[in-house]
PDB file of N, CA and C in Angstrom:
ATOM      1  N   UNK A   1     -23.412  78.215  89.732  1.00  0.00           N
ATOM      2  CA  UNK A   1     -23.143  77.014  88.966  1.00  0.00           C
ATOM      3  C   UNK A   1     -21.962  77.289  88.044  1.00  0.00           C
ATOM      4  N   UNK A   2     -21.063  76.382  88.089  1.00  0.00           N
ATOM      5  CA  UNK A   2     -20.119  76.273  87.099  1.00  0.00           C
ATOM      6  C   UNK A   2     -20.123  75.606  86.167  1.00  0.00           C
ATOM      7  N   UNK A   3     -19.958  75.206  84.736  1.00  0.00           N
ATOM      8  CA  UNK A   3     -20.224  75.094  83.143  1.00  0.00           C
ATOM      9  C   UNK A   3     -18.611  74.288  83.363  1.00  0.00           C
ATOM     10  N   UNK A   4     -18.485  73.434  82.782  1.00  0.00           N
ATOM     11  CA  UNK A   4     -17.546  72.631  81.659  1.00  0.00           C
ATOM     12  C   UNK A   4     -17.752  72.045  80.482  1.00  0.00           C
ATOM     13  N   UNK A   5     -17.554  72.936  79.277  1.00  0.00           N
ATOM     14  CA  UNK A   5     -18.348  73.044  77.780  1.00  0.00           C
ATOM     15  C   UNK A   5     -17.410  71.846  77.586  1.00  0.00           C
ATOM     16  N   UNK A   6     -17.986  71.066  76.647  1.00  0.00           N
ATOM     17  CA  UNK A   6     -17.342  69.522  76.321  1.00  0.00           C
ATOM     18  C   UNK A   6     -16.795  70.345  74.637  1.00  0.00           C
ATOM     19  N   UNK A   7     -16.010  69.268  74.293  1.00  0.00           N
ATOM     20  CA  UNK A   7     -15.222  70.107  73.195  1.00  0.00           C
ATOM     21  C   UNK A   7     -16.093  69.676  71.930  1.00  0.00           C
ATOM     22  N   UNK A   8     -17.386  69.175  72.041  1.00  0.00           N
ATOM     23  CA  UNK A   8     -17.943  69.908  70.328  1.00  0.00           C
ATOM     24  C   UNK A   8     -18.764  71.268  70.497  1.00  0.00           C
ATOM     25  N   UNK A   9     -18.403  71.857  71.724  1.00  0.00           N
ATOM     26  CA  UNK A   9     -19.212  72.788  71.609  1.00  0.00           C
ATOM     27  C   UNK A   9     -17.976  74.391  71.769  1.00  0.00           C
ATOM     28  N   UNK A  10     -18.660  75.538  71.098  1.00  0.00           N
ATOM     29  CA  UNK A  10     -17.085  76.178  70.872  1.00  0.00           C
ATOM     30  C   UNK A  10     -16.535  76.966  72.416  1.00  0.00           C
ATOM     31  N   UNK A  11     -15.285  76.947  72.122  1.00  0.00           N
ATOM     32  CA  UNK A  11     -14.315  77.212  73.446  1.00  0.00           C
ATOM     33  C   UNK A  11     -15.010  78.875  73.734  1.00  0.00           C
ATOM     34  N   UNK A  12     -15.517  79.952  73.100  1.00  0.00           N
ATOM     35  CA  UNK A  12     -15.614  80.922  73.304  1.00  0.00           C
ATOM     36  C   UNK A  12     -16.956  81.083  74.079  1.00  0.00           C
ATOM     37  N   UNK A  13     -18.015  80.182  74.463  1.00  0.00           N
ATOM     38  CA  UNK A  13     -18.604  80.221  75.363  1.00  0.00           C
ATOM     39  C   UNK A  13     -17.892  80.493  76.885  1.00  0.00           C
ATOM     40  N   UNK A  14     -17.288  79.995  76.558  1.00  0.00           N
ATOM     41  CA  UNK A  14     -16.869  80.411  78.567  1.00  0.00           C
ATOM     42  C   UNK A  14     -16.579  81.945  79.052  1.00  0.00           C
ATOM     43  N   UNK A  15     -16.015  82.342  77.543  1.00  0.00           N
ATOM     44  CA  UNK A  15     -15.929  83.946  78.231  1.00  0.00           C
ATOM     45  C   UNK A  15     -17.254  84.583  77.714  1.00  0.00           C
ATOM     46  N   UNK A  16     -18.253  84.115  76.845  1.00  0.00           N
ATOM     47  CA  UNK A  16     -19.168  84.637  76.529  1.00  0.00           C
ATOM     48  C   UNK A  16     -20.187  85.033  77.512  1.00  0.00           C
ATOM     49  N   UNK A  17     -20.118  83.230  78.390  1.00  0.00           N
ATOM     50  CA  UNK A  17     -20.951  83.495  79.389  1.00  0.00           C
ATOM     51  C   UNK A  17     -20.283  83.752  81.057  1.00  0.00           C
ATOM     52  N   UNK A  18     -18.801  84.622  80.824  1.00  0.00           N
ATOM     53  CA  UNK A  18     -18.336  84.560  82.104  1.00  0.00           C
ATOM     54  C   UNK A  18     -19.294  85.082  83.208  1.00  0.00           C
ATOM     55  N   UNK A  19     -19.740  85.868  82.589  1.00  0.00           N
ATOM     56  CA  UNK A  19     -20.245  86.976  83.710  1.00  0.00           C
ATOM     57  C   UNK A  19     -21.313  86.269  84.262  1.00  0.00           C
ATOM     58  N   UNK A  20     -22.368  85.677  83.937  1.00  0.00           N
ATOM     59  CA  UNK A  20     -23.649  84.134  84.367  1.00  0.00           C
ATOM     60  C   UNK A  20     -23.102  83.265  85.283  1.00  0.00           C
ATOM     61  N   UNK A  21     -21.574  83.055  84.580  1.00  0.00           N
ATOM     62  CA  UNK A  21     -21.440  81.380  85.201  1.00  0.00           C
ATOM     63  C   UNK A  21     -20.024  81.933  85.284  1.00  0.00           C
ATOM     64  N   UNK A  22     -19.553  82.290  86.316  1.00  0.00           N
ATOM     65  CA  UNK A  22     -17.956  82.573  86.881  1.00  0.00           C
ATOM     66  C   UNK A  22     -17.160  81.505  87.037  1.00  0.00           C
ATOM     67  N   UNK A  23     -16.177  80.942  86.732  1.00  0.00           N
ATOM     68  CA  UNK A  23     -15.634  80.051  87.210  1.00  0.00           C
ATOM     69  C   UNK A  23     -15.951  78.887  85.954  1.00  0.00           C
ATOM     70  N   UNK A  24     -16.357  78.649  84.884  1.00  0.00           N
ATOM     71  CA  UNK A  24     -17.263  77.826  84.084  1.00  0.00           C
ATOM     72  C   UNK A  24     -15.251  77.666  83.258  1.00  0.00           C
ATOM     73  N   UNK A  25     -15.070  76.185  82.869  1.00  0.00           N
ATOM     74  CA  UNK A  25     -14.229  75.872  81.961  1.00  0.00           C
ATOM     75  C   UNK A  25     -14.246  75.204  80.660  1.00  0.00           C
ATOM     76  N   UNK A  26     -13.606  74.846  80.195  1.00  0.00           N
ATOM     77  CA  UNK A  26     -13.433  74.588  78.570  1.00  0.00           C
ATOM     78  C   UNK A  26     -12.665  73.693  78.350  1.00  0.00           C
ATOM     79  N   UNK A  27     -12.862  72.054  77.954  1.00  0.00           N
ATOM     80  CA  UNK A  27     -12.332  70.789  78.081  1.00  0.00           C
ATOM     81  C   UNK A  27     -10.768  71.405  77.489  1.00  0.00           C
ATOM     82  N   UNK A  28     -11.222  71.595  75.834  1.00  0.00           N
ATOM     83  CA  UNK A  28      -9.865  72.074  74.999  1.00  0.00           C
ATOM     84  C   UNK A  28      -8.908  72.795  76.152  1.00  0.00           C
ATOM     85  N   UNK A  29      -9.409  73.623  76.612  1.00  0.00           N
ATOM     86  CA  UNK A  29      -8.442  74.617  77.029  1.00  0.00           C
ATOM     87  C   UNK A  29      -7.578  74.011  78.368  1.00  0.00           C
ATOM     88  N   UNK A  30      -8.338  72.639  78.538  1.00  0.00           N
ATOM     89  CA  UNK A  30      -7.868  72.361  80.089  1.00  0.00           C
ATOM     90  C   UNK A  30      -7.066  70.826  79.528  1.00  0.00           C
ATOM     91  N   UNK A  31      -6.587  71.193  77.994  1.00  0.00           N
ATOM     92  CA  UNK A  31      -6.214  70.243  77.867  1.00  0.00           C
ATOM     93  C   UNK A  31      -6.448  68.650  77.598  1.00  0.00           C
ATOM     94  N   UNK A  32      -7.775  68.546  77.925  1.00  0.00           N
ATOM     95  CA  UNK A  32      -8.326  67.065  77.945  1.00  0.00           C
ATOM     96  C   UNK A  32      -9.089  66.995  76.532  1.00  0.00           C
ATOM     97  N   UNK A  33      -9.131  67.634  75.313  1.00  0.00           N
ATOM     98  CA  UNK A  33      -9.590  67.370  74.040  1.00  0.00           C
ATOM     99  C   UNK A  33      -9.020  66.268  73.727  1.00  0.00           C
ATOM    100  N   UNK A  34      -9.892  65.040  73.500  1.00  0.00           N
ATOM    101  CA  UNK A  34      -9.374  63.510  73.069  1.00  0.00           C
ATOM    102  C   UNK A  34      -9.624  62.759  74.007  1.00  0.00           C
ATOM    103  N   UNK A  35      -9.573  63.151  75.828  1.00  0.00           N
ATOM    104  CA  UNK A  35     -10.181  62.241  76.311  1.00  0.00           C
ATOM    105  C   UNK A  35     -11.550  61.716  76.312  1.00  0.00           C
ATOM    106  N   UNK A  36     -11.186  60.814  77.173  1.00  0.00           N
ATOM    107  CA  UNK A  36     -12.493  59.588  77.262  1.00  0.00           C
ATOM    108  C   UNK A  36     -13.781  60.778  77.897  1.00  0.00           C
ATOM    109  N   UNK A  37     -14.845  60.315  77.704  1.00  0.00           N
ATOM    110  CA  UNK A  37     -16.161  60.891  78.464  1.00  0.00           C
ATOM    111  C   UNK A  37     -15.972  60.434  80.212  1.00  0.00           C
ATOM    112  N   UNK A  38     -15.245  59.237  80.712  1.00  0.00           N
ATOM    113  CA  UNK A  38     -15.092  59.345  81.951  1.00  0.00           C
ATOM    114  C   UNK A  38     -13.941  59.908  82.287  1.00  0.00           C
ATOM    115  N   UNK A  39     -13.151  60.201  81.834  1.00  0.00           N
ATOM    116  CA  UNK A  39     -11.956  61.219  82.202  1.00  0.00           C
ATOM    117  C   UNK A  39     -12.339  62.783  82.535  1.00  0.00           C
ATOM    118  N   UNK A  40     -13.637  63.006  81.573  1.00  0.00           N
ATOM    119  CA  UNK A  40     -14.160  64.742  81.662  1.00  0.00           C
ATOM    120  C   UNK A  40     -15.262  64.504  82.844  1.00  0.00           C
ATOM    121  N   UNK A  41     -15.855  63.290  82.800  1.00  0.00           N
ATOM    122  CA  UNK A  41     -16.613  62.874  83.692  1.00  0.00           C
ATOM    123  C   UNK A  41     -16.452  63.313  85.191  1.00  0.00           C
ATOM    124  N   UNK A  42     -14.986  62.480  85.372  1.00  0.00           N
ATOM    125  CA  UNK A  42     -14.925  62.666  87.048  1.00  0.00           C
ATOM    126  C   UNK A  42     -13.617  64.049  87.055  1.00  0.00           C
ATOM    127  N   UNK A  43     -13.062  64.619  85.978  1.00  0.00           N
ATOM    128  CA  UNK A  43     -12.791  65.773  86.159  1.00  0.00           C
ATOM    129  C   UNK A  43     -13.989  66.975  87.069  1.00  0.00           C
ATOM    130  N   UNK A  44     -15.039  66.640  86.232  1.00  0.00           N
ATOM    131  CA  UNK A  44     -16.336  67.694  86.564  1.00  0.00           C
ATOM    132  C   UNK A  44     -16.887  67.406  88.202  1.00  0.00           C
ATOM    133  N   UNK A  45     -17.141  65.851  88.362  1.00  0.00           N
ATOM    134  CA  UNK A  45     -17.528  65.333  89.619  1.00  0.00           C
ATOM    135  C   UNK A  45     -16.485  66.281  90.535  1.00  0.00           C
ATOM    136  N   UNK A  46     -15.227  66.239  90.257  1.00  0.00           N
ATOM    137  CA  UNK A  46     -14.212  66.467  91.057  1.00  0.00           C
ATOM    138  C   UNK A  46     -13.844  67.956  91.576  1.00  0.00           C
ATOM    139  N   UNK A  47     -14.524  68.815  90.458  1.00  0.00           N
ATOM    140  CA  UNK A  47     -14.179  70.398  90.623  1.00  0.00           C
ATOM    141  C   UNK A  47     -15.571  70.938  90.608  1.00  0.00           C
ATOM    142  N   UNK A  48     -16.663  69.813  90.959  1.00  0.00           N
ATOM    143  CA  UNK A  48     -17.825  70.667  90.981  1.00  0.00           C
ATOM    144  C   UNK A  48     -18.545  71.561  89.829  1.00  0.00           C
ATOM    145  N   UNK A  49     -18.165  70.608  88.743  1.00  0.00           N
ATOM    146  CA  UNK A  49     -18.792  71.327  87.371  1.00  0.00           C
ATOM    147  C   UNK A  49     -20.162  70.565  86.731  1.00  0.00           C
ATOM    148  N   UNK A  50     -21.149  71.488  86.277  1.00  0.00           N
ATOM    149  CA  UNK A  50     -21.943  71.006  85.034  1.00  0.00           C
ATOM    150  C   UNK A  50     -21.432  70.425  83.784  1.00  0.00           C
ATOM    151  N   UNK A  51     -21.888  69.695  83.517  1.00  0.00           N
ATOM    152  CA  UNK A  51     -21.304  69.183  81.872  1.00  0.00           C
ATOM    153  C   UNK A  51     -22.688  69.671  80.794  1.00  0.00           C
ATOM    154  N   UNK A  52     -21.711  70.502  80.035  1.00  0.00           N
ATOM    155  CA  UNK A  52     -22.727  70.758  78.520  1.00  0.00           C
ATOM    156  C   UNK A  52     -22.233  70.074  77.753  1.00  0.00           C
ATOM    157  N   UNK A  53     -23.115  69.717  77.010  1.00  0.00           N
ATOM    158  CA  UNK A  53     -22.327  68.969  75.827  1.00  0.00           C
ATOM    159  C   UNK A  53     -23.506  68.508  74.550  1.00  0.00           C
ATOM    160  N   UNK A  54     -23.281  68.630  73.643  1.00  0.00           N
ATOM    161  CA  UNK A  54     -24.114  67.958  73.121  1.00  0.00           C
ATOM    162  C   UNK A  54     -24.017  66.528  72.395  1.00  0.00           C
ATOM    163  N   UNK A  55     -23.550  65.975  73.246  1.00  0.00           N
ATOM    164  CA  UNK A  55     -23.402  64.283  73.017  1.00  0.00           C
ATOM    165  C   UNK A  55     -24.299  64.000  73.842  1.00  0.00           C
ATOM    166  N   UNK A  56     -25.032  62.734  73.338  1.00  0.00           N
ATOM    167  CA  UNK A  56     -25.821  61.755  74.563  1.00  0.00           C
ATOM    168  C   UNK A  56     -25.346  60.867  75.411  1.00  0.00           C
ATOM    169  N   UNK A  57     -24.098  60.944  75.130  1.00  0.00           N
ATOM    170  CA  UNK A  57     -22.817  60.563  76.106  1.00  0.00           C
ATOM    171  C   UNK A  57     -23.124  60.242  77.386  1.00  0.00           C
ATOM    172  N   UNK A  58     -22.627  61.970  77.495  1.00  0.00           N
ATOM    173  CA  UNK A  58     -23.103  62.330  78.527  1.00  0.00           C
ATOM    174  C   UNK A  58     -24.211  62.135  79.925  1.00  0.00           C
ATOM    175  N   UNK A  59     -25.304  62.475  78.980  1.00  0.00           N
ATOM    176  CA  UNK A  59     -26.676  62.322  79.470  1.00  0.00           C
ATOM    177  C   UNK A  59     -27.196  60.663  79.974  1.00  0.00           C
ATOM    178  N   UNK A  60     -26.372  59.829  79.094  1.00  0.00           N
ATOM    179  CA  UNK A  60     -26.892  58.676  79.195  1.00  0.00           C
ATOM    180  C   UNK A  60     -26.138  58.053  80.272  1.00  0.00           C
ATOM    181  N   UNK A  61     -25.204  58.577  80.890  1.00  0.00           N
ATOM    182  CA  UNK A  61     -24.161  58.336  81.966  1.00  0.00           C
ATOM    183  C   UNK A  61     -24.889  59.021  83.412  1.00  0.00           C
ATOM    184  N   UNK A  62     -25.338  60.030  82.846  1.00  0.00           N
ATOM    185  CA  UNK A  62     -26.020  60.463  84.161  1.00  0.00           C
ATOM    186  C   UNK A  62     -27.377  59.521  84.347  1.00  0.00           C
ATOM    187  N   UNK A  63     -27.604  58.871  83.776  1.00  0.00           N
ATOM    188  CA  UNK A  63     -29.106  58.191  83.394  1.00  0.00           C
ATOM    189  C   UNK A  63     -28.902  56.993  84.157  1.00  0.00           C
ATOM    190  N   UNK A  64     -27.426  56.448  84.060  1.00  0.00           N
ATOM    191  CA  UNK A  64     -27.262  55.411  84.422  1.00  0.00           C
ATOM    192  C   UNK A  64     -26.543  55.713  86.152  1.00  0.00           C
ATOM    193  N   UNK A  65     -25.671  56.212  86.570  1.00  0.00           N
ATOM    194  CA  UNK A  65     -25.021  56.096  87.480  1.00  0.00           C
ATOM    195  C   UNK A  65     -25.226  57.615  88.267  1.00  0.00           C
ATOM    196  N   UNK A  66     -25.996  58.209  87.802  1.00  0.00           N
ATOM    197  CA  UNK A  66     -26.786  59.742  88.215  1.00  0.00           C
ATOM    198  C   UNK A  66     -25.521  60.610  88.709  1.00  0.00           C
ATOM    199  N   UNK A  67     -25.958  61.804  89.286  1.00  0.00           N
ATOM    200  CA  UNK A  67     -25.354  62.641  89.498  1.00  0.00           C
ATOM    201  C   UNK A  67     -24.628  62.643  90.831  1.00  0.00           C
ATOM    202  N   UNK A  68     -23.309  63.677  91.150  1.00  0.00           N
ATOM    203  CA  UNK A  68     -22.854  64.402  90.409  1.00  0.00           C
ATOM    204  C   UNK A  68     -22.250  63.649  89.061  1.00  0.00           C
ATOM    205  N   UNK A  69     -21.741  64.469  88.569  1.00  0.00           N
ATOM    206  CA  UNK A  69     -21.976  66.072  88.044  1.00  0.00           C
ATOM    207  C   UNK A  69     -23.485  66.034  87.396  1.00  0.00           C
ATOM    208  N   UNK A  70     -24.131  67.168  87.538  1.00  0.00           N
ATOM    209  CA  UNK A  70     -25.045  67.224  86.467  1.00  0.00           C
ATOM    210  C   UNK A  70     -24.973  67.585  84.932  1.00  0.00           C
ATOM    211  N   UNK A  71     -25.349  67.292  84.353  1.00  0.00           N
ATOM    212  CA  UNK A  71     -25.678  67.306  82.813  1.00  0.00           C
ATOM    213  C   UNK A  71     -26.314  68.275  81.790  1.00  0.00           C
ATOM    214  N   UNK A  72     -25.841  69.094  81.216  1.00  0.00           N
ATOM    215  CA  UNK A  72     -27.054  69.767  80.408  1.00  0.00           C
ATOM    216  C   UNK A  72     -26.718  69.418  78.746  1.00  0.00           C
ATOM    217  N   UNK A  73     -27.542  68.710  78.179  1.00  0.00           N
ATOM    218  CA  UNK A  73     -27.751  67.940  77.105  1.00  0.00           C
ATOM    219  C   UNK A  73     -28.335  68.994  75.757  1.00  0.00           C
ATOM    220  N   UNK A  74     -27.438  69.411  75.276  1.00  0.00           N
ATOM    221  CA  UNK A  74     -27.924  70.431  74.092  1.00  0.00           C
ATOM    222  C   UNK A  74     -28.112  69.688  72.821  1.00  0.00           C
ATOM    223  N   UNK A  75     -29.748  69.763  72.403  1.00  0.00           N
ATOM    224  CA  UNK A  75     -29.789  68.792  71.261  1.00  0.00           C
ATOM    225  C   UNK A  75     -30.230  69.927  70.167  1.00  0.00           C
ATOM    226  N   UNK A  76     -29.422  70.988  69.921  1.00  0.00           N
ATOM    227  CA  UNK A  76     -29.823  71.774  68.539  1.00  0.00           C
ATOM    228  C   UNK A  76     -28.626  71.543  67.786  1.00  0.00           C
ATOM    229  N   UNK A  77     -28.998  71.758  66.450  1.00  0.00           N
ATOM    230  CA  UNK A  77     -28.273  71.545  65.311  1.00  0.00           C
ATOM    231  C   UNK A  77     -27.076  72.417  65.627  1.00  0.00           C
ATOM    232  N   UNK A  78     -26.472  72.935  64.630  1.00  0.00           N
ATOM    233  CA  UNK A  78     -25.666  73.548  64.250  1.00  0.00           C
ATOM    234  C   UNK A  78     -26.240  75.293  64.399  1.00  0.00           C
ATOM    235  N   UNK A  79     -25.725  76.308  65.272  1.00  0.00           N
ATOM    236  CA  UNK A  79     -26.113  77.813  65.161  1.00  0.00           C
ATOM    237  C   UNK A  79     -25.388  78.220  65.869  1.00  0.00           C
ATOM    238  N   UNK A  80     -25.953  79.630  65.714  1.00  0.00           N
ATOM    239  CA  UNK A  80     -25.175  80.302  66.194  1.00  0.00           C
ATOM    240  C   UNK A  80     -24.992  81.112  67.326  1.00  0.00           C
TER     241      UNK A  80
END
């Protein structure tokens, strides 16, 4: 499985978890910080990525028009 961390979550996950999830990217880093949720949307559909994120954005998009991409919906506060 490949990871595309949405940009409220921090860019240093991807190398944190390279070695788990090979291939996993980072909105910021790919440039798309500021786009729309369907712009990261069918980026992910398109390269075969998971979306993390902790927006309900997200989740509520997969709720509605389902997968791909799948979704992983992180609802913790602030840590570390």
């Amino acid at each position: 499985m490949k990871l595309l961390f949405d940009e409220n979550l921090s860019g240093q996950l991807t190398d944190a978890l390279a070695d788990v999830y090979p291939g996993s990217e980072d909105v910021l880093a790919l440039g798309l910080g500021g786009a729309g949720d369907g712009v990261v949307w069918e980026y992910a559909k398109r390269n075969g990525l998971t979306v993390v994120s902790k927006d309900a954005d997200f989740y509520e998009r997969s709720m509605r028009v389902g997968a791909p991409p799948k979704v992983v919906w992180i609802r913790l506060g602030n840590c570390r």
